[in-house]
Protein backbone atom coordinates (compact mmCIF):
# COMPACT_ATOMS: atom_id res chain seq x y z
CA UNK A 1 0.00 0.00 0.00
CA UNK A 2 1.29 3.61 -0.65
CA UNK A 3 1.59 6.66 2.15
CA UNK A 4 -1.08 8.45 -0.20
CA UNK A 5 -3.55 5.56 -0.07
CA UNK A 6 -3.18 5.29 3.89
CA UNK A 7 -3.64 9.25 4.24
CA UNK A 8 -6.81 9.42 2.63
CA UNK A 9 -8.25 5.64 4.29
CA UNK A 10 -7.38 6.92 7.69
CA UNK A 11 -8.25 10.52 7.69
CA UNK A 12 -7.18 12.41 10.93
CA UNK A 13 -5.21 9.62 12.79
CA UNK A 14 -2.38 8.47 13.84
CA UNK A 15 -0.94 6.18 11.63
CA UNK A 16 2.13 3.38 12.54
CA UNK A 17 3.46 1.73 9.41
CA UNK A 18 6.43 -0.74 8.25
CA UNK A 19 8.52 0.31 5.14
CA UNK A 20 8.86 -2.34 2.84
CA UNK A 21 10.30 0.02 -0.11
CA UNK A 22 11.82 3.54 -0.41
CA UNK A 23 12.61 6.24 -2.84
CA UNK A 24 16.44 7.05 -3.11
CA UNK A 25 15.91 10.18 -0.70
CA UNK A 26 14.94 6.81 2.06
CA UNK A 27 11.15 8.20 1.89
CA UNK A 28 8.55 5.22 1.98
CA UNK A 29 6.85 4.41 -1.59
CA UNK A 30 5.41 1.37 -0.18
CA UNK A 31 3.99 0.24 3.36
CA UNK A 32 2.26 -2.36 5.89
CA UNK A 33 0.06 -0.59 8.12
CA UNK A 34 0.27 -1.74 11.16
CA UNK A 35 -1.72 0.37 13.56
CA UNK A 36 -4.12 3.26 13.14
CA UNK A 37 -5.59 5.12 15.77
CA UNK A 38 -6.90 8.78 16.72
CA UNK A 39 -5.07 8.26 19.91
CA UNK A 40 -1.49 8.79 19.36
CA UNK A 41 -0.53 6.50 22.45
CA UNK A 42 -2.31 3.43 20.68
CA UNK A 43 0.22 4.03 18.38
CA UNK A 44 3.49 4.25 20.22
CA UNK A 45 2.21 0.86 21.91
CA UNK A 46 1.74 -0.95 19.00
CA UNK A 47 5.02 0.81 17.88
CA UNK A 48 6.89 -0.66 20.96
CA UNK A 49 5.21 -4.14 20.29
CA UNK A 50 6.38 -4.52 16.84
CA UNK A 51 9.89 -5.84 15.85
CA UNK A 52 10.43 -4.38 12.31
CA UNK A 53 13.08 -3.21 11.12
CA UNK A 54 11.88 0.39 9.66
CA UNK A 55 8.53 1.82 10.80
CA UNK A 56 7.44 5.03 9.75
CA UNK A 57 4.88 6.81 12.07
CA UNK A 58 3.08 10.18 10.95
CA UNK A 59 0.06 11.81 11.25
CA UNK A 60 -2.69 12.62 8.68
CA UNK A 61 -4.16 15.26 9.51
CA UNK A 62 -3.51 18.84 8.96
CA UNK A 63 -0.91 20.55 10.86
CA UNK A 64 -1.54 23.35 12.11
CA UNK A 65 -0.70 27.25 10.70
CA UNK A 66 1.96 29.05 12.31
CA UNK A 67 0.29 30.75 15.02
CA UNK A 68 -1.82 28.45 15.96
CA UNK A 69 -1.08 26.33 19.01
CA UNK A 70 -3.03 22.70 19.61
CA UNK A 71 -3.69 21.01 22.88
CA UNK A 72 -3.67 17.41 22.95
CA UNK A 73 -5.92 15.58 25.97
CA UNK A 74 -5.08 11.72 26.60
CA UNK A 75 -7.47 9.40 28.63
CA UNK A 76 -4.76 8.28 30.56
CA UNK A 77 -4.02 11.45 32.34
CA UNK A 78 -4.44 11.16 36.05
């Protein structure tokens, strides 16, 4: 599968993803998803569960403009 075609599947979330191919400037061309979440933390477990060798973990959403500020709230906050 292709960054592209997991951006627009998993609109908004977190995405955790092994490379199995890259371009020559190392940037993925094609993937396994692994994990998807709109909780980043799902993520970083599953990313601490897997043993592959190059993972690439990014966001799809947009990023906000300069300026802006974001505030992220997790569930497991005490």
């Amino acid at each position: 599968m292709t960054v592209e075609a997991l951006k627009r599947k998993y609109k908004d979330e977190w995405v955790l993803a092994e490379v199995l191919e890259a371009d020559e400037q190392g940037n993925p061309t094609r993937v396994r998803l692994i994990a998807h979440s709109k909780n980043r933390d799902d993520t970083y477990r599953a990313m601490r569960k897997h043993r592959a060798k190059h993972l690439y973990h990014f966001y799809t959403g947009e990023i906000p403009k300069e300026g802006y500020a974001a505030a992220f709230a997790s569930d497991s906050a005490v």
